[in-house]
N, C-alpha and C. Protein backbone atom coordinates (compact mmCIF):
# COMPACT_ATOMS: atom_id res chain seq x y z
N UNK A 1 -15.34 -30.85 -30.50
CA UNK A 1 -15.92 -29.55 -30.71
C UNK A 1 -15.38 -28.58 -29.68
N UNK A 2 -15.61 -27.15 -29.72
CA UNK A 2 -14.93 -26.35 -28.75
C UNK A 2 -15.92 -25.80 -27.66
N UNK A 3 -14.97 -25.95 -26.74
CA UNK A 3 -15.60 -25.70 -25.23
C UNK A 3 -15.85 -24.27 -25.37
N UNK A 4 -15.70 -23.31 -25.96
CA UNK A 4 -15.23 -21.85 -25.68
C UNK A 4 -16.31 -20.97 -25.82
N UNK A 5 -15.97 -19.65 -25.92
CA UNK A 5 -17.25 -18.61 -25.84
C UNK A 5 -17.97 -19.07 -26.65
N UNK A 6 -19.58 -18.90 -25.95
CA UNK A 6 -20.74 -18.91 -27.16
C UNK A 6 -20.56 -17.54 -27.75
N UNK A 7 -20.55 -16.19 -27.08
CA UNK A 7 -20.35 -15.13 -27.44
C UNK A 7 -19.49 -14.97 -28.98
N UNK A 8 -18.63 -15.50 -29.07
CA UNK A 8 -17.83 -15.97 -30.49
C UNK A 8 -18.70 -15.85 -31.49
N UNK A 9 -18.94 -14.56 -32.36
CA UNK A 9 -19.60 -14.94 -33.76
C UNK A 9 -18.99 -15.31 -34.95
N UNK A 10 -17.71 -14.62 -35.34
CA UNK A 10 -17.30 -15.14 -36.41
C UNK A 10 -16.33 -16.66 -36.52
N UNK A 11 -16.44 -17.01 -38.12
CA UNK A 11 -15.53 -18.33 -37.87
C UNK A 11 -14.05 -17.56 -37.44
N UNK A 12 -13.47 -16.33 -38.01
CA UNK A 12 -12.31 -16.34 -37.70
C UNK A 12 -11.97 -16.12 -36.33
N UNK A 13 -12.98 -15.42 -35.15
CA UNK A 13 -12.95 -15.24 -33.88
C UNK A 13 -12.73 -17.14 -33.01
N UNK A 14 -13.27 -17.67 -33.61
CA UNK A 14 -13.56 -18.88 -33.14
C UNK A 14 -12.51 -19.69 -33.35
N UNK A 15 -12.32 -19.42 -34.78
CA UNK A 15 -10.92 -20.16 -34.90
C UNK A 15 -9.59 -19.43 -34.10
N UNK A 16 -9.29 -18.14 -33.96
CA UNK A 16 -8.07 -17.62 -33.39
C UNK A 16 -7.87 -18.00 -31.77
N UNK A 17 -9.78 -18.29 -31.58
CA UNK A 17 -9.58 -18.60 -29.85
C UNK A 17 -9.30 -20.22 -30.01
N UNK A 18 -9.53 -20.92 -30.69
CA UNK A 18 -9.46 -22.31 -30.60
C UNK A 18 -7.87 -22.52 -30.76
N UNK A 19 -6.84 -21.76 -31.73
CA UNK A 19 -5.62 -21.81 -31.94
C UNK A 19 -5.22 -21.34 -30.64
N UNK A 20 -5.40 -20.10 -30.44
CA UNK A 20 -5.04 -19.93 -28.92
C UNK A 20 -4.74 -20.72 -27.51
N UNK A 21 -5.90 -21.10 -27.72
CA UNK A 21 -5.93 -21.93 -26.59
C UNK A 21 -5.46 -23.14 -26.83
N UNK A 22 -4.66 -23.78 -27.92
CA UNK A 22 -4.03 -25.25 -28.11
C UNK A 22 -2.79 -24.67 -28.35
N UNK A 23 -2.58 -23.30 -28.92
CA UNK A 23 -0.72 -23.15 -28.48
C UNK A 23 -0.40 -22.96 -27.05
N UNK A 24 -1.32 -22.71 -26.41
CA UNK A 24 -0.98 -22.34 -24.92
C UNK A 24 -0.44 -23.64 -24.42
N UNK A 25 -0.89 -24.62 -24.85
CA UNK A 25 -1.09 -25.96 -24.15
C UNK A 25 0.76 -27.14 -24.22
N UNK A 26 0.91 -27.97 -23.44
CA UNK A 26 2.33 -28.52 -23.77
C UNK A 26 2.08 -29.10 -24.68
N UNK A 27 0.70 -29.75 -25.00
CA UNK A 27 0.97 -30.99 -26.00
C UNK A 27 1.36 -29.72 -27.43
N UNK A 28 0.72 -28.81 -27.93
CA UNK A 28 1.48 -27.72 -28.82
C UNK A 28 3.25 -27.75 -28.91
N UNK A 29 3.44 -27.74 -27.84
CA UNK A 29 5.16 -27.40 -27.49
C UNK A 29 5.63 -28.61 -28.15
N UNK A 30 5.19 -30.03 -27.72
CA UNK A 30 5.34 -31.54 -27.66
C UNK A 30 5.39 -31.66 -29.36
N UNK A 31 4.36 -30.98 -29.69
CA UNK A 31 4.43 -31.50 -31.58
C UNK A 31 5.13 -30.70 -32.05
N UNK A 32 5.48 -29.39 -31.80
CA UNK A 32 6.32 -28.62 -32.73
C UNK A 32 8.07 -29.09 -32.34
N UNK A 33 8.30 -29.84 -30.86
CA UNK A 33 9.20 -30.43 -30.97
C UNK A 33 9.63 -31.60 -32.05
N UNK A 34 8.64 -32.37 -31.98
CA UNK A 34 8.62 -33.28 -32.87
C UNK A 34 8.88 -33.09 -34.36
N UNK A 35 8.31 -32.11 -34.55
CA UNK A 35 8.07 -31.81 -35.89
C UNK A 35 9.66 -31.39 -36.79
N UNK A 36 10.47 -30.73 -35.33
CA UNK A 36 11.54 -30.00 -35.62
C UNK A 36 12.38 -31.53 -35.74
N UNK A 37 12.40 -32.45 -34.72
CA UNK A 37 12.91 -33.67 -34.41
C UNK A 37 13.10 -34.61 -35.81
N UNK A 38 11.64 -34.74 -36.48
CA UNK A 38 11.37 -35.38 -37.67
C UNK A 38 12.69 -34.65 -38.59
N UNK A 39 12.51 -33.47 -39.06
CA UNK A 39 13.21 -32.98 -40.05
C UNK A 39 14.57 -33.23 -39.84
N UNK A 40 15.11 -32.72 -38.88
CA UNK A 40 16.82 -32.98 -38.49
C UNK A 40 16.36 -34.81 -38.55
N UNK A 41 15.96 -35.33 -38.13
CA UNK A 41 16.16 -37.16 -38.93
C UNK A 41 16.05 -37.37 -40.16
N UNK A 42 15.26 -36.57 -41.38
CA UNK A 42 15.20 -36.66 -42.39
C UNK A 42 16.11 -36.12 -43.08
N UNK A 43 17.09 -35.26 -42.59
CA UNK A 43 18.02 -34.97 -42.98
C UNK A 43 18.95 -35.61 -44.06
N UNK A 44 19.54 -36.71 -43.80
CA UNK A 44 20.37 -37.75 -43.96
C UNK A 44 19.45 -38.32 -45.57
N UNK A 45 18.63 -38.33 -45.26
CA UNK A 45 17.29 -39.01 -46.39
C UNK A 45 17.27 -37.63 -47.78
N UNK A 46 17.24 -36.76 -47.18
CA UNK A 46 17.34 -35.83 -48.29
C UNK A 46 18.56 -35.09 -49.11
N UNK A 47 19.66 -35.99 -48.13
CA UNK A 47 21.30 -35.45 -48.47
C UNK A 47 21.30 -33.98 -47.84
N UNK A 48 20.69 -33.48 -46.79
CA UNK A 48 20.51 -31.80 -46.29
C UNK A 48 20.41 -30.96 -47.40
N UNK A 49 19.75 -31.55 -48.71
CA UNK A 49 19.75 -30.39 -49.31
C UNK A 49 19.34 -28.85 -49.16
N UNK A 50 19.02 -28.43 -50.22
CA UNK A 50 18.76 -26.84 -50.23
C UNK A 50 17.02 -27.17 -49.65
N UNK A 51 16.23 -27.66 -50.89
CA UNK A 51 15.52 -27.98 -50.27
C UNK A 51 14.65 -28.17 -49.38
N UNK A 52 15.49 -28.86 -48.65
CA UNK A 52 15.03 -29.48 -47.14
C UNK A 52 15.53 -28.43 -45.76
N UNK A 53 16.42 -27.61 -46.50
CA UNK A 53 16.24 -26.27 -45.06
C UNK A 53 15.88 -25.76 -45.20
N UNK A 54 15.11 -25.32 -46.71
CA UNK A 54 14.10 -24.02 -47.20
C UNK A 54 12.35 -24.97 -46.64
N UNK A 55 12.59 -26.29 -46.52
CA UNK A 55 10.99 -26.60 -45.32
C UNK A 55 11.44 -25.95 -44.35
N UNK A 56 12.10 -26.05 -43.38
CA UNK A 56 12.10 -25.71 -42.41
C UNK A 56 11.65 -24.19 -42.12
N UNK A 57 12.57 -23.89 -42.93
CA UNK A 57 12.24 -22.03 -42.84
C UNK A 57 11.36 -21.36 -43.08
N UNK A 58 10.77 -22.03 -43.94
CA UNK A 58 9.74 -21.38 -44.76
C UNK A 58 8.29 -21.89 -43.59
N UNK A 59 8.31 -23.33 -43.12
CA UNK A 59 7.41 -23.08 -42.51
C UNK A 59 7.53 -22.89 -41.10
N UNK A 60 8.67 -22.57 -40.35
CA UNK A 60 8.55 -21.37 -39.41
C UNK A 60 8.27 -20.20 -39.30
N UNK A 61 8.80 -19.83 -40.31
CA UNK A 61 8.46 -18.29 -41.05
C UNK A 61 6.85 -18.00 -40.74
N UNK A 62 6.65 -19.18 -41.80
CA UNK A 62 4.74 -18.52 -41.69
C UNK A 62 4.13 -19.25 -40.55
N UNK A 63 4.59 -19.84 -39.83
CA UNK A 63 4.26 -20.08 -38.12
C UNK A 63 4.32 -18.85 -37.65
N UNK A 64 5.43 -18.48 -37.47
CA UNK A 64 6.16 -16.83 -36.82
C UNK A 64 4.93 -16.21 -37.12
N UNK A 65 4.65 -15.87 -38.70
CA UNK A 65 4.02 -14.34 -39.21
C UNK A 65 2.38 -14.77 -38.26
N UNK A 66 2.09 -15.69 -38.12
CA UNK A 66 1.11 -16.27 -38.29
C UNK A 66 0.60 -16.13 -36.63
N UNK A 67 1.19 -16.36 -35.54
CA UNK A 67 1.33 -16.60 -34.07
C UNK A 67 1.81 -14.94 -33.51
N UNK A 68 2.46 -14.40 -34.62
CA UNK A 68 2.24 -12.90 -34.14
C UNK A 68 1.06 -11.90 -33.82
N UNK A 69 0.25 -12.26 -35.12
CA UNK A 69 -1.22 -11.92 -34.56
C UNK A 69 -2.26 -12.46 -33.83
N UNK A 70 -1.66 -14.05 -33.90
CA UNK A 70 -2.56 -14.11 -32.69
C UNK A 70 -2.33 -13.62 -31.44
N UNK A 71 -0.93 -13.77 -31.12
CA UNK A 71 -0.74 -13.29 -29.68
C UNK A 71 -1.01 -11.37 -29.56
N UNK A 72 -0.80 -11.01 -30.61
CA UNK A 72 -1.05 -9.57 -30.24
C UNK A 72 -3.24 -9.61 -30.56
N UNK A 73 -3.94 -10.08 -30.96
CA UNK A 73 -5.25 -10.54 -30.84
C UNK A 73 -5.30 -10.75 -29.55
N UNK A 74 -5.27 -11.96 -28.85
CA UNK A 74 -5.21 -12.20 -27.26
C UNK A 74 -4.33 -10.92 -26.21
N UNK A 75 -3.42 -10.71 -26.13
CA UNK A 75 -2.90 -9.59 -25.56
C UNK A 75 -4.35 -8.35 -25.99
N UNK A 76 -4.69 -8.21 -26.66
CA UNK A 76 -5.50 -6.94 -26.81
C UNK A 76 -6.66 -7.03 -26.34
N UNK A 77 -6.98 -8.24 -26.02
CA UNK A 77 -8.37 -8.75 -26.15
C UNK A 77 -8.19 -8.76 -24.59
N UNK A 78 -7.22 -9.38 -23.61
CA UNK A 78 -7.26 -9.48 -22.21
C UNK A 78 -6.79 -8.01 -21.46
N UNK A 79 -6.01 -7.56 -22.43
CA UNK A 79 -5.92 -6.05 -21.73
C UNK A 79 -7.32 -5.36 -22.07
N UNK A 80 -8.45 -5.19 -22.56
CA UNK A 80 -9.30 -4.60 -23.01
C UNK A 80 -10.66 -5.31 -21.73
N UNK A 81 -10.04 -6.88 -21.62
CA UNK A 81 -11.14 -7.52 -20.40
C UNK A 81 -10.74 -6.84 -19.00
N UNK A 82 -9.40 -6.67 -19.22
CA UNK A 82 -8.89 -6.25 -17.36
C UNK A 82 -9.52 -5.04 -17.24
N UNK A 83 -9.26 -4.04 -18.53
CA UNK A 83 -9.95 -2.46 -18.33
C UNK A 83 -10.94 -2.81 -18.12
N UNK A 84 -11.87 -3.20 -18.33
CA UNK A 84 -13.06 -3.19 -18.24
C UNK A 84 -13.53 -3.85 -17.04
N UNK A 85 -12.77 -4.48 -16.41
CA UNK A 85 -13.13 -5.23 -15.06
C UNK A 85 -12.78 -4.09 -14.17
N UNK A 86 -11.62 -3.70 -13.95
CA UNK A 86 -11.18 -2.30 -13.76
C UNK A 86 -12.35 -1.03 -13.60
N UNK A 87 -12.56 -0.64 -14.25
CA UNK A 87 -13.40 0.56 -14.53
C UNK A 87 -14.72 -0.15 -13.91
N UNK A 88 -15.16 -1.25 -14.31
CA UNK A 88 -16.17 -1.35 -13.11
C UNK A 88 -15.80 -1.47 -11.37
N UNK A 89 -14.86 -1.55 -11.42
CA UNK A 89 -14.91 -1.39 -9.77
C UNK A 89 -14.20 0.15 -9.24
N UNK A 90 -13.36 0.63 -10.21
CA UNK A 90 -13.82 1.93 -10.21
C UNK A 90 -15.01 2.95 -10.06
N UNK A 91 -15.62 2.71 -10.88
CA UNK A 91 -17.14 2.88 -10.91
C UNK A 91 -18.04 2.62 -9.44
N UNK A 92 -17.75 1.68 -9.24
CA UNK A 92 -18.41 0.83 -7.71
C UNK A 92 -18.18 1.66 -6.82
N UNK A 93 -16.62 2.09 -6.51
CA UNK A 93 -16.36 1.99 -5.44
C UNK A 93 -16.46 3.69 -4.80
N UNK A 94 -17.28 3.80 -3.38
CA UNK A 94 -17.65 4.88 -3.60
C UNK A 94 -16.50 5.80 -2.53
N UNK A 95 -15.81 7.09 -3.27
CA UNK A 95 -14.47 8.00 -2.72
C UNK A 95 -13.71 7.51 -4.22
N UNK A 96 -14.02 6.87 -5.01
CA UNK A 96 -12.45 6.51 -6.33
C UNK A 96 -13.15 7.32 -6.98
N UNK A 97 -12.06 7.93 -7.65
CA UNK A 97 -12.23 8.87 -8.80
C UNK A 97 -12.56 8.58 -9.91
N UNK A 98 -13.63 8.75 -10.76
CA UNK A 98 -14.40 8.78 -11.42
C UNK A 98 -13.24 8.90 -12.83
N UNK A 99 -12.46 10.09 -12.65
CA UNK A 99 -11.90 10.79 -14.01
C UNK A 99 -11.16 9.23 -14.64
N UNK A 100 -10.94 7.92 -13.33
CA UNK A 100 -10.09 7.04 -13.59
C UNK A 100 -11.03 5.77 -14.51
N UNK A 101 -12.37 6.19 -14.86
CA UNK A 101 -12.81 5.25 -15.46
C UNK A 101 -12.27 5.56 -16.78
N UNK A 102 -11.74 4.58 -17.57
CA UNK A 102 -11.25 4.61 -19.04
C UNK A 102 -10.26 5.50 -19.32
N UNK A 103 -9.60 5.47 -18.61
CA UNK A 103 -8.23 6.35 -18.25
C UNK A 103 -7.61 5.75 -19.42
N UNK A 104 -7.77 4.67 -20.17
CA UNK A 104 -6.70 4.28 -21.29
C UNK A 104 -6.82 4.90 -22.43
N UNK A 105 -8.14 5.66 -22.87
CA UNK A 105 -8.32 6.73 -23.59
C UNK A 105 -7.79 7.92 -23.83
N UNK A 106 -6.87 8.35 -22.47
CA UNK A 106 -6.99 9.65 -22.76
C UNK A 106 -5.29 9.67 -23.62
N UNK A 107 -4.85 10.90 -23.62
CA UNK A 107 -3.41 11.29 -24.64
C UNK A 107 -2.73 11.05 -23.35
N UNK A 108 -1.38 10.74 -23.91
CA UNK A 108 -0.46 10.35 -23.53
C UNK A 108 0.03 12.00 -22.14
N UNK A 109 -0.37 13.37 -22.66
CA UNK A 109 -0.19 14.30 -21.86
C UNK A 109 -1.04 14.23 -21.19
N UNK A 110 -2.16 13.96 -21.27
CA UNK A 110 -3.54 14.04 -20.07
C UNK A 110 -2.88 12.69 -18.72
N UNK A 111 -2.32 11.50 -19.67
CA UNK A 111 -1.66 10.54 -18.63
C UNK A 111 -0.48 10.74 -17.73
N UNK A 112 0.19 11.85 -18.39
CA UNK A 112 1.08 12.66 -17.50
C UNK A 112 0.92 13.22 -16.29
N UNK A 113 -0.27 14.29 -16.65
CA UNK A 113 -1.04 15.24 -15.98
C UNK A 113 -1.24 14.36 -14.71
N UNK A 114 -2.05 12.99 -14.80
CA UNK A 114 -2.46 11.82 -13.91
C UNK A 114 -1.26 11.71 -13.38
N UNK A 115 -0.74 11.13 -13.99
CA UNK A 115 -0.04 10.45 -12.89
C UNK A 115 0.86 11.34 -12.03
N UNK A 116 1.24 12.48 -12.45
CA UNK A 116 1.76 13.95 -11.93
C UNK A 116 1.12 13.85 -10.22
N UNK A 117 -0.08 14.06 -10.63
CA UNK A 117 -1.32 14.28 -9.54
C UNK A 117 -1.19 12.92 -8.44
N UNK A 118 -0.95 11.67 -9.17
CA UNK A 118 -1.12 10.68 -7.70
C UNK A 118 0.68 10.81 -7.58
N UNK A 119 1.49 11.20 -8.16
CA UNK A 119 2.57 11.13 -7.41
C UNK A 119 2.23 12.26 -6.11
N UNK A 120 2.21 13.59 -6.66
CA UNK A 120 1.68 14.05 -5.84
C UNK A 120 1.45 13.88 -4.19
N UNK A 121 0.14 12.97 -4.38
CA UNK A 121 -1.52 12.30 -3.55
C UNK A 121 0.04 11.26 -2.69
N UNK A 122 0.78 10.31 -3.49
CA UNK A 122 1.41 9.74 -2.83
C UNK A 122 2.88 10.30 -1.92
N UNK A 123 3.42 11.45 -2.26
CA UNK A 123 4.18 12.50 -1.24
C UNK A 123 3.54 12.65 -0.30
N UNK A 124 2.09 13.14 -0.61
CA UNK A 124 1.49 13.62 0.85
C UNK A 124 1.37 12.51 1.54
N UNK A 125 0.91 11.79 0.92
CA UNK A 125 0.29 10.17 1.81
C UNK A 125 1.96 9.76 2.90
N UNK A 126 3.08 9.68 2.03
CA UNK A 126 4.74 9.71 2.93
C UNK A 126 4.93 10.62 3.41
N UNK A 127 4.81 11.92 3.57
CA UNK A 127 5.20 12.55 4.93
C UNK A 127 3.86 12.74 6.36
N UNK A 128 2.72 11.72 5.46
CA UNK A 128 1.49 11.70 7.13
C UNK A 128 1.91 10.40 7.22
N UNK A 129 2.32 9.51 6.85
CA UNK A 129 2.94 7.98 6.85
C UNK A 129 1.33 7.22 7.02
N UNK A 130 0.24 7.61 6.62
CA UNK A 130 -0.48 7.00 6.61
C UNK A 130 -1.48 6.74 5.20
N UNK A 131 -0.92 5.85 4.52
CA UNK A 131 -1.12 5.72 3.11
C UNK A 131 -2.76 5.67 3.13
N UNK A 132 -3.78 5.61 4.00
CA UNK A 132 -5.38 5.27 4.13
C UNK A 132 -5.95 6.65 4.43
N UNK A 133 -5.63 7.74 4.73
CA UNK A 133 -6.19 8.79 5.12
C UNK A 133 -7.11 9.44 3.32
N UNK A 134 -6.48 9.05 2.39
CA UNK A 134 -7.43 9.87 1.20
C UNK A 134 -7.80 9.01 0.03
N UNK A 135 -8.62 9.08 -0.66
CA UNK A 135 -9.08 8.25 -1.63
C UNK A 135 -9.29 9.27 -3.03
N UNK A 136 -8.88 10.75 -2.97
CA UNK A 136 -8.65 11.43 -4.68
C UNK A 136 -7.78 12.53 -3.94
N UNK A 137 -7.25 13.13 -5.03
CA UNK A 137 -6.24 13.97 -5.03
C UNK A 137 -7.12 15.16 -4.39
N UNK A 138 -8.39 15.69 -4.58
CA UNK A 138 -8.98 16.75 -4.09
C UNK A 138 -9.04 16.29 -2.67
N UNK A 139 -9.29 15.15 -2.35
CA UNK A 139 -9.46 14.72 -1.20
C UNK A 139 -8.09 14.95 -0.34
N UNK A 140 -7.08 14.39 -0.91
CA UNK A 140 -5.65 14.38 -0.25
C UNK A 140 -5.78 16.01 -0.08
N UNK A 141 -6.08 17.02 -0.74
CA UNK A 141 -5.41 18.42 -0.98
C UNK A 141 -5.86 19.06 0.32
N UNK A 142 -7.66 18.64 0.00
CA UNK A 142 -8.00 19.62 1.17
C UNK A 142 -7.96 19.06 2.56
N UNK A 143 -7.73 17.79 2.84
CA UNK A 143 -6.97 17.39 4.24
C UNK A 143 -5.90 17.62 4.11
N UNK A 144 -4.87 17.98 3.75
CA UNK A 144 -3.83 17.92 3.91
C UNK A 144 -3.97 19.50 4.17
N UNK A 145 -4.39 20.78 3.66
CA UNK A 145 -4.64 22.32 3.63
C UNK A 145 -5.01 22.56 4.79
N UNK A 146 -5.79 21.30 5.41
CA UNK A 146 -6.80 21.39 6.57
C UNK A 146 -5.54 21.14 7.62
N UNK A 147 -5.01 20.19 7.36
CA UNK A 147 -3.80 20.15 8.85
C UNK A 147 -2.80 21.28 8.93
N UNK A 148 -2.62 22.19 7.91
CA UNK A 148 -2.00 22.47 7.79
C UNK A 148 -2.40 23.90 8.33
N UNK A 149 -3.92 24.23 8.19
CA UNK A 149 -4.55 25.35 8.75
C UNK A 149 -4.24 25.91 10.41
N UNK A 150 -4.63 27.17 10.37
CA UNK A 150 -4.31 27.49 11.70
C UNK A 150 -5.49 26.35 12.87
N UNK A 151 -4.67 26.00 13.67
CA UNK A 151 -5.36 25.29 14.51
C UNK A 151 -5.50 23.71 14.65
N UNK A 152 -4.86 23.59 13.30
CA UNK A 152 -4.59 22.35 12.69
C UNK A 152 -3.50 21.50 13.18
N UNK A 153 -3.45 20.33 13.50
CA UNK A 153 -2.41 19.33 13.93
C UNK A 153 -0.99 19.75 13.47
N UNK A 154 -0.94 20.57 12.69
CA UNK A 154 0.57 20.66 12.51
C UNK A 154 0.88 21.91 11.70
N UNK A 155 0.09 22.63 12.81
CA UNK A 155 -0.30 24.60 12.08
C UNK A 155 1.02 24.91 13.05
N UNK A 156 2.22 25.81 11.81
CA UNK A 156 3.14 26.57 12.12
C UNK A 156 3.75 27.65 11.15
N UNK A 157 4.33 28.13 11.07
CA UNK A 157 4.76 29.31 10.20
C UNK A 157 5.32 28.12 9.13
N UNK A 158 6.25 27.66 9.74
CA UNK A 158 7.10 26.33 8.78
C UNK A 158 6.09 25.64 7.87
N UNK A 159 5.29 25.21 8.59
CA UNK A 159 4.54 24.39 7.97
C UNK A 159 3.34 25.27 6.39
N UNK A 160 2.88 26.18 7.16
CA UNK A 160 2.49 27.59 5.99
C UNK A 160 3.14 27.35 4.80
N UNK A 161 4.47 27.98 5.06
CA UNK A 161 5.65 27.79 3.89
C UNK A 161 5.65 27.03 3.09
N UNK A 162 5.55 25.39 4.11
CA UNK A 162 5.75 24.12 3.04
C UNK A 162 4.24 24.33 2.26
N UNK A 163 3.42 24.45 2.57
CA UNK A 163 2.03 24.30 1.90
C UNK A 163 2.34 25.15 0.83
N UNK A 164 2.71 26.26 1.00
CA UNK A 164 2.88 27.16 -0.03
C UNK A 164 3.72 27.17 -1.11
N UNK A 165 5.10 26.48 -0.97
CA UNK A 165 6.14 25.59 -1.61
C UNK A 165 5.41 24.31 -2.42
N UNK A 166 4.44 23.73 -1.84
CA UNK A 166 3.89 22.57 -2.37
C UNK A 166 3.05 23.09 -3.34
N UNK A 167 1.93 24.22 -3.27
CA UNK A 167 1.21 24.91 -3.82
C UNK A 167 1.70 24.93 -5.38
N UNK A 168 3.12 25.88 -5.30
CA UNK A 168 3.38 25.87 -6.42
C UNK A 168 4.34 25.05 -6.96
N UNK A 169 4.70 23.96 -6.49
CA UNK A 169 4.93 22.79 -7.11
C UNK A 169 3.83 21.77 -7.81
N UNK A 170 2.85 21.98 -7.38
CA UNK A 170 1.56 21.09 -7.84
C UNK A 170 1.33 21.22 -9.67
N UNK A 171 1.72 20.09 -9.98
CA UNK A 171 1.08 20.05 -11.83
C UNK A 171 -0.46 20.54 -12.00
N UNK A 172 -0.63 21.26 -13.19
CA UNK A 172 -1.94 21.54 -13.60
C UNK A 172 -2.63 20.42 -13.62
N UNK A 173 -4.04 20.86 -13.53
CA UNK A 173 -5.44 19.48 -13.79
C UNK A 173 -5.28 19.03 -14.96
N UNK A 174 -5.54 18.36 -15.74
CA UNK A 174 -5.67 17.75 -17.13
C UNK A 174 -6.90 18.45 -16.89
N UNK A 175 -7.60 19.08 -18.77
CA UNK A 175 -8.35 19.31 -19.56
C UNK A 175 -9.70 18.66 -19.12
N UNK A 176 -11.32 19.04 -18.59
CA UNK A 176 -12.04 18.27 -19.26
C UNK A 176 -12.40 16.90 -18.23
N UNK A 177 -10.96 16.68 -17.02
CA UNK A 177 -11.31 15.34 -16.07
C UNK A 177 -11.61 15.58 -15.19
């Protein structure tokens, strides 16, 4: 019987995890060797007919069609467990940005926008060489505005400039995060 989730309601959930988890395994590898092994010996027995390479093909074929969805089933199913393990410690952790819970939702331009912003967060973080000083991009901005202020660790006309150069290099916010 199967060790696996009780959570599992349907037979086909139950069955795709039970297949799953026995192709993962060598003895899987071990029989489909075999299996391939058998036929090339039977060869000789069937004269190689037509036949006997249309078994082969035919039932790789629907192995193939068949092991495609499962693995894209599992792939979806463990990327969907990591998000979600993810986003809770997102969630937890207190200075992380919030906008980053379920970040896999948003459009492909809003993911731009993101990652725009921690490249950003990570420039500033390489020219203070201290990758621990900020934990969100608002955070990086206004320490970084702050050193940069009169009176500030590294307040100079030069330095003005660069802020101001950086200013308008900075990507827009995404929509809404």
């Amino acid at each position: 019987m199967e060790h696996g989730n009780p959570h599992a309601t349907g037979a086909a959930e139950r069955l795709a995890m039970a297949v799953s988890r026995f192709t993962g395994r060598g003895a899987a590898f071990a029989i489909a060797v075999g299996l391939v092994a058998l036929w090339v010996l039977t060869g000789p027995l069937f004269g190689y007919s037509t036949t006997w390479q249309l078994v082969i093909n035919t039932g790789t074929t629907i192995v193939t069609f068949l092991m495609v969805f499962l693995i894209q089933r599992s792939q979806s199913k463990d990327a969907l467990a990591m998000q979600l393990k993810l986003n809770e410690i997102v969630a937890a952790l207190q200075g992380a940005s919030n906008r980053l819970v379920s970040v896999e939702n948003l459009s492909e331009k809003e993911l731009a926008a993101l990652h725009a912003h921690y490249a950003t967060l990570s420039e500033m973080a390489k020219r203070d060489m201290d990758l621990l000083k900020s934990h969100s991009i608002e955070e990086a901005q206004a320490r970084h505005r702050s050193k940069l202020s009169p009176g500030g660790p590294h307040s100079s006309k030069g330095a003005k400039q660069a802020e101001e150069k950086h200013r308008s290099e900075e990507p827009d916010q995404p929509a809404g995060r």
